[in-house]
C-alpha atoms as a PDB file:
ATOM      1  CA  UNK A   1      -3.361  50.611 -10.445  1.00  0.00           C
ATOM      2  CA  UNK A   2      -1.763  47.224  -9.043  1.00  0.00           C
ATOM      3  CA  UNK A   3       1.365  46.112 -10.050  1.00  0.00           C
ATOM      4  CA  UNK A   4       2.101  42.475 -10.061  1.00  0.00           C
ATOM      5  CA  UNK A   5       4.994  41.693  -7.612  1.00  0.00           C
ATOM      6  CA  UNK A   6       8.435  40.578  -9.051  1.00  0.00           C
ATOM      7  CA  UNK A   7       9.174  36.498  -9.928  1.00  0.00           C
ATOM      8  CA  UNK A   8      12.346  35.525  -9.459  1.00  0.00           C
ATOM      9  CA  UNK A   9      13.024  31.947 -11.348  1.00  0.00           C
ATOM     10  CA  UNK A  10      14.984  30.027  -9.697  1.00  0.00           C
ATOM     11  CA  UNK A  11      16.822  26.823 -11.869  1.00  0.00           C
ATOM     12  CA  UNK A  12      19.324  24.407  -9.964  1.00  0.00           C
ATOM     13  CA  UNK A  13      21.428  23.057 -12.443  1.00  0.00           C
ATOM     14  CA  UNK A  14      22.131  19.790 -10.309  1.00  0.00           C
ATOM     15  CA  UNK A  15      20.166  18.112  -7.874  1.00  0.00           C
ATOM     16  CA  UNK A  16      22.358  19.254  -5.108  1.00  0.00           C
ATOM     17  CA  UNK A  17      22.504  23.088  -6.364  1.00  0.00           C
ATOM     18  CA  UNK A  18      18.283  22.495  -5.769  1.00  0.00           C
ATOM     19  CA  UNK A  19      18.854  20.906  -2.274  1.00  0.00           C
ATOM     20  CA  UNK A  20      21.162  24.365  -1.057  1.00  0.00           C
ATOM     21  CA  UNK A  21      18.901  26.293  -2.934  1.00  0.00           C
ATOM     22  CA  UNK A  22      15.694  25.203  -1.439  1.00  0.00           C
ATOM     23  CA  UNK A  23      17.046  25.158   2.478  1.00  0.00           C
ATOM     24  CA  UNK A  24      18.681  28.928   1.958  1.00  0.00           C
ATOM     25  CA  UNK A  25      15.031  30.067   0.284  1.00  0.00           C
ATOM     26  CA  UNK A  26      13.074  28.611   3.526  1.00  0.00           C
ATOM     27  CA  UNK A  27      15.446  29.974   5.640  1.00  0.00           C
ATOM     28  CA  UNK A  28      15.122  33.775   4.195  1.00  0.00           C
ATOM     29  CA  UNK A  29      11.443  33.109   3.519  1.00  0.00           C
ATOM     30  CA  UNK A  30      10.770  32.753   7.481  1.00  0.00           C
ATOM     31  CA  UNK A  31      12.735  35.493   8.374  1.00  0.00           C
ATOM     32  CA  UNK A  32      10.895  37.769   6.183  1.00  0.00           C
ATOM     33  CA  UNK A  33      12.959  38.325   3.185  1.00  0.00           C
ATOM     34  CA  UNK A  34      10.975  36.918   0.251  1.00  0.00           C
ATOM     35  CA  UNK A  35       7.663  39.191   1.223  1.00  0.00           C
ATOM     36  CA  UNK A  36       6.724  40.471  -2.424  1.00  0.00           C
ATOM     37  CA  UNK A  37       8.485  38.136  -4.418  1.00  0.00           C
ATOM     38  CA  UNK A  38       6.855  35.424  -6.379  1.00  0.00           C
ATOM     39  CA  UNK A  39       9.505  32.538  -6.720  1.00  0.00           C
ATOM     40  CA  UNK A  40       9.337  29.951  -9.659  1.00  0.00           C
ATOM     41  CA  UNK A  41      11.040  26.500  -9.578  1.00  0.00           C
ATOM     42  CA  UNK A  42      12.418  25.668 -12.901  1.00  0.00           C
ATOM     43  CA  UNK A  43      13.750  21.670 -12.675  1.00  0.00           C
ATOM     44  CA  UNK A  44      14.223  20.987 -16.060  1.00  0.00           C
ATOM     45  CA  UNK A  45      18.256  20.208 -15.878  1.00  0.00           C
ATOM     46  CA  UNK A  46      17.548  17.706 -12.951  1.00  0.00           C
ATOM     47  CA  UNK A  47      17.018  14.030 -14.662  1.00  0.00           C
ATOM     48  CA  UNK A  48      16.371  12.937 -11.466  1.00  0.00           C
ATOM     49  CA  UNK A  49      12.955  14.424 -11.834  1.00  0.00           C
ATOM     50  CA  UNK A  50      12.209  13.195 -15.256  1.00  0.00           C
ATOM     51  CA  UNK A  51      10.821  10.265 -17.021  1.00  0.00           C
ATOM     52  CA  UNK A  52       8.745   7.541 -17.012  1.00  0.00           C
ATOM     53  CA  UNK A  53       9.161   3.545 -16.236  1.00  0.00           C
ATOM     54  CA  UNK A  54       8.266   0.452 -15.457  1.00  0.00           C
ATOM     55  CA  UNK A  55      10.087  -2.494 -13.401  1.00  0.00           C
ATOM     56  CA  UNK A  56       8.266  -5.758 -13.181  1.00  0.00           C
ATOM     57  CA  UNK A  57       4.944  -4.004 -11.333  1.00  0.00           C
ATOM     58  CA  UNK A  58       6.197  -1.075  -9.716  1.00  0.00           C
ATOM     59  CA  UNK A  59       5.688   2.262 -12.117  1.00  0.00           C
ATOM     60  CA  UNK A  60       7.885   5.369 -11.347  1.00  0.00           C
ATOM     61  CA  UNK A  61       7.182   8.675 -12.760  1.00  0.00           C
ATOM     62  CA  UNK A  62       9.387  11.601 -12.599  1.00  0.00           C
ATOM     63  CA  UNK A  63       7.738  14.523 -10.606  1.00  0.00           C
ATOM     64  CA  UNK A  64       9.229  17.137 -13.502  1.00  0.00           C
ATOM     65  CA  UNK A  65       6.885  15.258 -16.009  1.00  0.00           C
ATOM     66  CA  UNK A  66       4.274  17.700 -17.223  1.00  0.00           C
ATOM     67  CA  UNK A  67       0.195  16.397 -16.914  1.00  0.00           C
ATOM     68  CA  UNK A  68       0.009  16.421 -20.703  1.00  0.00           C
ATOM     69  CA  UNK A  69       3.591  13.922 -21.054  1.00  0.00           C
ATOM     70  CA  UNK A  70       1.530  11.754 -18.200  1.00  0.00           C
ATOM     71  CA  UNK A  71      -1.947  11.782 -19.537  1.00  0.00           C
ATOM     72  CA  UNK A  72      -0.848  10.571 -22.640  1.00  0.00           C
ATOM     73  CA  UNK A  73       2.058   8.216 -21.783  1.00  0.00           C
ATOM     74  CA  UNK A  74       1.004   4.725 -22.445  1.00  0.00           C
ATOM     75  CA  UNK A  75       2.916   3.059 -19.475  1.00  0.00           C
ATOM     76  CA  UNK A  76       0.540   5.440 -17.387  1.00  0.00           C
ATOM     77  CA  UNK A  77      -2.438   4.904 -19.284  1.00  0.00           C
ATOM     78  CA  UNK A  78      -2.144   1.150 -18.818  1.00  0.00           C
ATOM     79  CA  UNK A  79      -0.632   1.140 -15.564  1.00  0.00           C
ATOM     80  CA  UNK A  80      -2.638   3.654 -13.860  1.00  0.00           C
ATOM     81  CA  UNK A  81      -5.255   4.792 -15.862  1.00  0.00           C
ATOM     82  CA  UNK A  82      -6.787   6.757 -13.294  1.00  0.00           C
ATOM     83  CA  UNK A  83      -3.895   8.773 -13.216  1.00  0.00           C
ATOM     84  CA  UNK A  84      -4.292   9.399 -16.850  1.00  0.00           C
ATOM     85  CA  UNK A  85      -7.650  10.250 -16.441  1.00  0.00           C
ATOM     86  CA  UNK A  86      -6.723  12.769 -13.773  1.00  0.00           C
ATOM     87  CA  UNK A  87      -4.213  14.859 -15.346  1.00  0.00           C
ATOM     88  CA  UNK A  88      -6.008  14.998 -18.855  1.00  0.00           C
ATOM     89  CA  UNK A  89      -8.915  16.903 -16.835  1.00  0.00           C
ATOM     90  CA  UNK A  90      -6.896  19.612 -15.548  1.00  0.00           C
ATOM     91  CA  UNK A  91      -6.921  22.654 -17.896  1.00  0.00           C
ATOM     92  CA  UNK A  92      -3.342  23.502 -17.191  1.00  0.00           C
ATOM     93  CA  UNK A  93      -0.953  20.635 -19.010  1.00  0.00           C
ATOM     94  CA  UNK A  94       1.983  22.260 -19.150  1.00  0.00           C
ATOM     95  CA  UNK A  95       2.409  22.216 -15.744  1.00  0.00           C
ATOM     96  CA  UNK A  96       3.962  19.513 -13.416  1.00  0.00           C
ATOM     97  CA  UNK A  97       3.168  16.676 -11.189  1.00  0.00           C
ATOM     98  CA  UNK A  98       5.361  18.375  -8.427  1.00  0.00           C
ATOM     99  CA  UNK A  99       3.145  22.001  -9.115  1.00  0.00           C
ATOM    100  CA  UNK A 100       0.291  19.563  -7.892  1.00  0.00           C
ATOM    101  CA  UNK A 101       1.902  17.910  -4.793  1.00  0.00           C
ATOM    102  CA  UNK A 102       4.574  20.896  -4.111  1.00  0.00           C
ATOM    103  CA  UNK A 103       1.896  23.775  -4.053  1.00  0.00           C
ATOM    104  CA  UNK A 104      -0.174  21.843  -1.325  1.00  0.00           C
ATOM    105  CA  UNK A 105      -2.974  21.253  -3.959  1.00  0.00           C
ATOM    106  CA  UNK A 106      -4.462  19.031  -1.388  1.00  0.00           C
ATOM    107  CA  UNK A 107      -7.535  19.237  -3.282  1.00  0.00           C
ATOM    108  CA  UNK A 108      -6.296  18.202  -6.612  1.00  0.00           C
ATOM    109  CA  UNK A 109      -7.407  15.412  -8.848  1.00  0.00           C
ATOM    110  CA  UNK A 110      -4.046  14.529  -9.458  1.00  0.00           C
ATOM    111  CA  UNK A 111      -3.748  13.752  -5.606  1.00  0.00           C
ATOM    112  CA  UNK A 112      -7.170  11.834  -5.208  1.00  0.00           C
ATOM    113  CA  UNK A 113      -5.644   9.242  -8.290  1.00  0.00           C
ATOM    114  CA  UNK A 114      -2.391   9.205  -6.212  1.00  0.00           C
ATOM    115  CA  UNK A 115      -3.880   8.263  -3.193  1.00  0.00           C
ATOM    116  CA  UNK A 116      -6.066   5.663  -5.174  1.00  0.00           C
ATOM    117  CA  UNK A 117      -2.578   4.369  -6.240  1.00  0.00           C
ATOM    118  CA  UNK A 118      -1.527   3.999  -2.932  1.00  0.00           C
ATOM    119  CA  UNK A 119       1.480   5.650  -4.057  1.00  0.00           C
ATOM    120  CA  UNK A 120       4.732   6.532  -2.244  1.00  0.00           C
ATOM    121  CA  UNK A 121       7.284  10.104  -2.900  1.00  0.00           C
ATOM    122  CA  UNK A 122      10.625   9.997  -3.496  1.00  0.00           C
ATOM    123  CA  UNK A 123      12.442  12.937  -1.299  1.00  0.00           C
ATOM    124  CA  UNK A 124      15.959  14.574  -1.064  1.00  0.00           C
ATOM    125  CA  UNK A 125      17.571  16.248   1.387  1.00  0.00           C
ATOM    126  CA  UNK A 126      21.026  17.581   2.749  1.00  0.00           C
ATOM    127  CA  UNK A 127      22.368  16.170   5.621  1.00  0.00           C
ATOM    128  CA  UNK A 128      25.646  17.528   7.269  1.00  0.00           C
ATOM    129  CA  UNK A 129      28.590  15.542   6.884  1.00  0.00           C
ATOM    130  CA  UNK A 130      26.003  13.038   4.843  1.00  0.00           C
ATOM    131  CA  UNK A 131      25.501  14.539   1.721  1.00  0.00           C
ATOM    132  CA  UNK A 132      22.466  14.009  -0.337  1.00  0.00           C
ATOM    133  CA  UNK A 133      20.439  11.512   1.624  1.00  0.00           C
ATOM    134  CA  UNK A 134      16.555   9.997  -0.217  1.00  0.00           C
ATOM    135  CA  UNK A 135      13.981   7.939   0.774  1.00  0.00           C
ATOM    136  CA  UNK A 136      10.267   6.990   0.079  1.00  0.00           C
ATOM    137  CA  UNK A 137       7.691   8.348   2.458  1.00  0.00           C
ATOM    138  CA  UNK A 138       3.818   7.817   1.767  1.00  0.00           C
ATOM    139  CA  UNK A 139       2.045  10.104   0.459  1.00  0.00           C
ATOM    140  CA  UNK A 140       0.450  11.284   3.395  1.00  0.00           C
ATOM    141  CA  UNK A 141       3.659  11.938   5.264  1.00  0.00           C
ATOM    142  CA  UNK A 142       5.072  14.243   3.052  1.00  0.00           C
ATOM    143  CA  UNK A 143       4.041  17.507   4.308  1.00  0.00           C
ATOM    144  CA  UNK A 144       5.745  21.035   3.994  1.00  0.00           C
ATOM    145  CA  UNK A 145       9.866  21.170   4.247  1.00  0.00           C
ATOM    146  CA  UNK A 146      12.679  22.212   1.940  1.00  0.00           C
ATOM    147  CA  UNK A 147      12.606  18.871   0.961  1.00  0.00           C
ATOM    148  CA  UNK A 148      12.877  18.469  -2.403  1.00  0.00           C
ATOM    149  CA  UNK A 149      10.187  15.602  -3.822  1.00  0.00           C
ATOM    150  CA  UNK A 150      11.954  13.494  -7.018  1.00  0.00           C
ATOM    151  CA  UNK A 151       9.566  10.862  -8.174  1.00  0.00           C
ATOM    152  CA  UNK A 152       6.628   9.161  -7.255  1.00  0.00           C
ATOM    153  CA  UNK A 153       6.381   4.944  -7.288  1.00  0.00           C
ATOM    154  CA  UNK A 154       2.964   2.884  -7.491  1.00  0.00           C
ATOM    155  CA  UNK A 155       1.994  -0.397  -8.128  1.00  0.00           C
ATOM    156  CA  UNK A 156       1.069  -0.581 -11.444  1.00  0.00           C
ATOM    157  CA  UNK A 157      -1.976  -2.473 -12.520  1.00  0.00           C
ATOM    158  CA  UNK A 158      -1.719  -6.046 -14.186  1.00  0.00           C
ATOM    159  CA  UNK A 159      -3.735  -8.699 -15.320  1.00  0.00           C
ATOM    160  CA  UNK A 160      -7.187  -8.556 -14.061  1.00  0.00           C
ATOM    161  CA  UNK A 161      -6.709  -5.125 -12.389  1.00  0.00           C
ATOM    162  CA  UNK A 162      -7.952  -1.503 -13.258  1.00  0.00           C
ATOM    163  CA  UNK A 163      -8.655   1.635 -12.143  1.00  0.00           C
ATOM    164  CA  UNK A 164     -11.120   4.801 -12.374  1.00  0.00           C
ATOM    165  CA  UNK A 165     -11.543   8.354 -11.589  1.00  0.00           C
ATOM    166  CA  UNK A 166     -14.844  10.246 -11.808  1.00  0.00           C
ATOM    167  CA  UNK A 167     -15.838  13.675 -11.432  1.00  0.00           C
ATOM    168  CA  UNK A 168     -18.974  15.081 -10.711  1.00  0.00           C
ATOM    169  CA  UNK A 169     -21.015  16.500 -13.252  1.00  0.00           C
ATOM    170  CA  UNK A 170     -23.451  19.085 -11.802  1.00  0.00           C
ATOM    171  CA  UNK A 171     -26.123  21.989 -13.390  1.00  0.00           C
ATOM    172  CA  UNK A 172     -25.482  25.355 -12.650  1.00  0.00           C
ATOM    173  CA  UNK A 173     -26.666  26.641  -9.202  1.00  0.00           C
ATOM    174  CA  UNK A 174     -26.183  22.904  -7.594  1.00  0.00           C
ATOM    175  CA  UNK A 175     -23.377  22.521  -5.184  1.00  0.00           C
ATOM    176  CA  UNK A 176     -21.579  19.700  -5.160  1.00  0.00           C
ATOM    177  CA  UNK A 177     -20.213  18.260  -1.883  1.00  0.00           C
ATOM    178  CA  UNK A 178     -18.017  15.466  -3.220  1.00  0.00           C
ATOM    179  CA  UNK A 179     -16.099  16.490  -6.343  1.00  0.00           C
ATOM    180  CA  UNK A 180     -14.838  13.019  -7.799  1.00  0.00           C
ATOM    181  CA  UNK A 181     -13.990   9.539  -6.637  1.00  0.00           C
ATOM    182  CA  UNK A 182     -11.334   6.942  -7.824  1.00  0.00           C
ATOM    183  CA  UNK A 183     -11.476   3.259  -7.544  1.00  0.00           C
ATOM    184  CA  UNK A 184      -8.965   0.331  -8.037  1.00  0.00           C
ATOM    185  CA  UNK A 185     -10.048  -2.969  -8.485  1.00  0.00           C
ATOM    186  CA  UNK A 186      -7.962  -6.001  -8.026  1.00  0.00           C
ATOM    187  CA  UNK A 187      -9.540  -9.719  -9.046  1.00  0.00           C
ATOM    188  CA  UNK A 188      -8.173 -12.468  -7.187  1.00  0.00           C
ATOM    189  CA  UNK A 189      -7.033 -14.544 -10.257  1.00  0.00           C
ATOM    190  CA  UNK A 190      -8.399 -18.129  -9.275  1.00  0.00           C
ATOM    191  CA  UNK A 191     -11.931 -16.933  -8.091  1.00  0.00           C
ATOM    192  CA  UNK A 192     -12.323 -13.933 -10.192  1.00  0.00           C
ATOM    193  CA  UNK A 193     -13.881 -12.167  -7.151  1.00  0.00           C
ATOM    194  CA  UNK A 194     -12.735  -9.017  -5.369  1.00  0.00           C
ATOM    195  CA  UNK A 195      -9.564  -9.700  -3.876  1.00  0.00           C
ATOM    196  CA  UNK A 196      -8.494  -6.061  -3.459  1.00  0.00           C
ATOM    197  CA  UNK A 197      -9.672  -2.462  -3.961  1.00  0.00           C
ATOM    198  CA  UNK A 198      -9.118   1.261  -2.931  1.00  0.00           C
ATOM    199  CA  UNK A 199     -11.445   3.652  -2.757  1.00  0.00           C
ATOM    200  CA  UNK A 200     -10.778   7.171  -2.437  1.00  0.00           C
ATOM    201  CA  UNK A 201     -13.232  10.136  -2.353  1.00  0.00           C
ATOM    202  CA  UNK A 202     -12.399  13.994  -2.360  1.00  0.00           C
ATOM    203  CA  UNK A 203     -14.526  16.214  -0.719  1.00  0.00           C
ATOM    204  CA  UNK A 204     -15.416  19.595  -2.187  1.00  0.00           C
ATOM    205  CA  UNK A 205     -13.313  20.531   1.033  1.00  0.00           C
ATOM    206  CA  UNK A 206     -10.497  18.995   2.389  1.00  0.00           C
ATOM    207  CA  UNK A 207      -8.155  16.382   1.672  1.00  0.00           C
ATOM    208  CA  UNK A 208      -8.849  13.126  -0.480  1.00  0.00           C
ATOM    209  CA  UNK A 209     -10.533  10.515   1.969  1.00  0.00           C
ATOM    210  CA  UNK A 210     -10.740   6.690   1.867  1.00  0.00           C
ATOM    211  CA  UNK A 211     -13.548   5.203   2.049  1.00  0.00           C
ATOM    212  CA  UNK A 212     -12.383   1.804   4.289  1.00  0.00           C
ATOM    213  CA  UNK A 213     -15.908   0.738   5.298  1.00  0.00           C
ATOM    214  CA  UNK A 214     -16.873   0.607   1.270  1.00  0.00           C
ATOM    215  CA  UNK A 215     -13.900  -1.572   0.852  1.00  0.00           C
ATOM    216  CA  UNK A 216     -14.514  -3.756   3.200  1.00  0.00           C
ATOM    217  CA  UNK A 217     -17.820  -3.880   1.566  1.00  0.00           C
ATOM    218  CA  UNK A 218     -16.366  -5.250  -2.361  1.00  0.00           C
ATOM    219  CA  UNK A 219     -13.391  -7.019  -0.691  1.00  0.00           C
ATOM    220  CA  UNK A 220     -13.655 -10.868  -1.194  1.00  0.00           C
ATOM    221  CA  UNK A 221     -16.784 -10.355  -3.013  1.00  0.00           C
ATOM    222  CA  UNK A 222     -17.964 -10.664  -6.910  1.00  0.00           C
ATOM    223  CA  UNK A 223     -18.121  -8.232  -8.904  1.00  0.00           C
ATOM    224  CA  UNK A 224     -22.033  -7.617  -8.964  1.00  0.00           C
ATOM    225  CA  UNK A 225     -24.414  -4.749  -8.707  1.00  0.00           C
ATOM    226  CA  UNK A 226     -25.999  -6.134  -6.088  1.00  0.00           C
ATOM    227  CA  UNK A 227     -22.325  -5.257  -3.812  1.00  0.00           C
ATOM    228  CA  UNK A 228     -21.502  -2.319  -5.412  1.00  0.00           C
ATOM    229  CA  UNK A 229     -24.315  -0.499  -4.659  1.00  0.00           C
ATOM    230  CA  UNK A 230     -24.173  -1.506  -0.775  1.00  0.00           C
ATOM    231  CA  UNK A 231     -20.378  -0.236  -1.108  1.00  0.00           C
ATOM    232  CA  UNK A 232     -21.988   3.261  -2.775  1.00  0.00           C
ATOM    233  CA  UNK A 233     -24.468   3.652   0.093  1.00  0.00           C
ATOM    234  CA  UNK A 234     -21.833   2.975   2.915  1.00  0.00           C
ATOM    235  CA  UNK A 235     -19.553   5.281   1.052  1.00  0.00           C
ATOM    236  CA  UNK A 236     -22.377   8.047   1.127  1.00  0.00           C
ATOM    237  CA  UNK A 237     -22.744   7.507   4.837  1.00  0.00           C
ATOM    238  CA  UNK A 238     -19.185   7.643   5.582  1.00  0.00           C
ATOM    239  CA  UNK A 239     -19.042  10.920   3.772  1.00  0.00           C
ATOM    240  CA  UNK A 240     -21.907  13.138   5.936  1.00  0.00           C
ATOM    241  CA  UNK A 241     -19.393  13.680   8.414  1.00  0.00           C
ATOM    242  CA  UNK A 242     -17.056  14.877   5.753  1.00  0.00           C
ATOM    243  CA  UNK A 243     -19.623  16.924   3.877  1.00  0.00           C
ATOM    244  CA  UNK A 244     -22.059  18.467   6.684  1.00  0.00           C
ATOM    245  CA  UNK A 245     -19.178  21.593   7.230  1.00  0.00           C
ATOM    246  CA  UNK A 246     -19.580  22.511   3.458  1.00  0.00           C
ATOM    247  CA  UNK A 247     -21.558  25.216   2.397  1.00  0.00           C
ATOM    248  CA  UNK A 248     -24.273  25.035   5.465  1.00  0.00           C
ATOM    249  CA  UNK A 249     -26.364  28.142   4.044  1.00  0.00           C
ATOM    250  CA  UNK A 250     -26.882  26.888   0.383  1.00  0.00           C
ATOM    251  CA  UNK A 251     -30.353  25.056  -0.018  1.00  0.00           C
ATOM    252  CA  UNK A 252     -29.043  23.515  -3.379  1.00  0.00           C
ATOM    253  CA  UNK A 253     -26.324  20.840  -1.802  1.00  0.00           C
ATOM    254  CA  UNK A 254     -26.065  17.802  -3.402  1.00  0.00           C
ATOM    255  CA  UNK A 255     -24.021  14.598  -2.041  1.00  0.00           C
ATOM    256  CA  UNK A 256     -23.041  12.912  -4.951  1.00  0.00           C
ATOM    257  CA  UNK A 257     -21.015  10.474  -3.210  1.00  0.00           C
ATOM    258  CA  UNK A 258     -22.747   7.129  -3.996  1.00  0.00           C
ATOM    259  CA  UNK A 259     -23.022   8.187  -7.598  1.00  0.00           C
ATOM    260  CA  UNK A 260     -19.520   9.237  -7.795  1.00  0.00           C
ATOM    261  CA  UNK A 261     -18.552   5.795  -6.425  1.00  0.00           C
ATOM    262  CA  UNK A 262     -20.559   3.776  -7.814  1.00  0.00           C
ATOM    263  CA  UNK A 263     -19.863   4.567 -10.973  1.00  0.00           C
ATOM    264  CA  UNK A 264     -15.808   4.467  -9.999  1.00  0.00           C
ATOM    265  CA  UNK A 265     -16.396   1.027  -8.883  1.00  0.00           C
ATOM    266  CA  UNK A 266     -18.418  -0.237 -12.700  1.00  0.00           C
ATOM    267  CA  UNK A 267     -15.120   1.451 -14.633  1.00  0.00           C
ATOM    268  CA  UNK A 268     -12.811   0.239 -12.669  1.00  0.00           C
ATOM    269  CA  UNK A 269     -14.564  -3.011 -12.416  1.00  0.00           C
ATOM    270  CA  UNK A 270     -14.875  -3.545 -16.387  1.00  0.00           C
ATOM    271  CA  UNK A 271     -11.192  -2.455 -17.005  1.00  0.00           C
ATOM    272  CA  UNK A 272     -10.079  -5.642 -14.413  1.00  0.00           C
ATOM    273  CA  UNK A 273     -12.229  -8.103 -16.219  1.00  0.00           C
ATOM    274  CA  UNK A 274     -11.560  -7.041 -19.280  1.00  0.00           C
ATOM    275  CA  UNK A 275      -7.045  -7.353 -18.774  1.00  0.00           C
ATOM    276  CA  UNK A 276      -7.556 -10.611 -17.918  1.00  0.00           C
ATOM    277  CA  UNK A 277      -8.002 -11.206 -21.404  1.00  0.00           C
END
């Protein structure tokens, strides 16, 4: 009969309590000490980690802020809808943006929107003789460190922007080899064409991906069928590389990526043309 092992809950009462906290648990976890014991962050008494707001076009969300408060925050469902999207599609909404980013859930949705967002992490850290010292890193230079990670910052969207996220939908017995894509669309105001986008694919392996070649692809161009379907195909071909490693004894794989995007692109698309009224 297994036993579970022992959780120890762990809740800093101030943000520097967290900071000591956090480099003491790394150290004893590398020499050995934690082996058996499950350790839970609880950062509810930190409002440095809480809330959400906007200043002019920059949206900051506290990384304390469960899915559920995001999904259905209307700052967030206007600013960055496919961050919305995101969180309301993972079955667990009591849990955290950090339990996304802070568990290296490289392959979470929540991460894919993120990148979308081209969004930056605010992180803490003690510094001898310094104190508390922060900054913003992006969010591909985070990586693993007692550092503790506060808030996140993107640009929200405004008039004549949007976004998208879309997962893949398949029968039983097909494997997937892209799991969802996420656009952003941004319409250059006096020409109503293309003026910039994101695109952002994640692998049924791996970390979320951009997809530069489909960019360039939409960039500078109108918002027709005709261009979003070349910026599907490239996207599909940029993704073999990606996909090839996945599951090379199934007969059943499916790359979804042009569908995925494509249809990322046509959300995000409508949601930009239709804020700029």
């Amino acid at each position: 009969m297994s036993t579970q092992p022992p959780v120890q809950v762990i809740q800093p009462q101030t943000l520097e309590d967290a900071l000591r906290l956090r480099a003491a648990h790394a150290i004893r976890d590398s020499d050995g000490d934690e082996i058996g014991t499950t350790v839970r962050w609880d950062y509810s008494q930190l409002a440095e980690m809480t809330g959400i707001h906007r200043l002019g076009g920059v949206l900051g969300i506290g990384l304390n802020t469960t899915l559920a408060g995001v999904a259905h925050a209307s700052l967030v469902r206007v600013g960055a809808t496919c961050l919305a999207e995101a969180c309301e599609r993972i079955r667990d909404p009591g849990s955290t943006l950090l339990s996304q980013l802070d568990s290296c859930e490289t392959s979470s949705l929540v991460t894919l929107a993120l990148a979308a967002l081209d969004s930056e992490i605010e992180m803490a850290w003690l510094e001898i003789g310094a104190g508390i010292q922060r900054a913003w890193v992006g969010l591909a230079d985070c990586g693993e460190s007692s550092n503790l990670w506060l808030n996140v910052r993107l640009r929200a969207h405004g008039r004549q922007s949007g976004s998208a996220l879309v997962v893949t939908d398949m029968p039983a017995g097909m494997t997937p080899l892209a799991l969802a894509a996420a656009a952003v669309i941004i319409l250059d105001p006096e020409t109503g064409v293309i003026g910039t986008c994101r695109l952002v694919l994640l692998p049924a392996l791996g970390n979320p991906v951009r997809l530069v070649a489909a960019e360039s692809a939409l960039n500078q161009h109108a918002l027709e069928q005709a261009t979003i379907d070349a910026a599907a195909q490239l996207a599909q071909q940029q993704s073999l590389p990606l996909v090839s490693i996945i599951a090379p004894g199934q007969p059943y794989r499916t790359n979804t990526t042009a569908h995925l995007v494509r249809q990322a692109i046509d959300h995000a698309g409508a949601r930009a043309v239709a804020s700029a009224y």
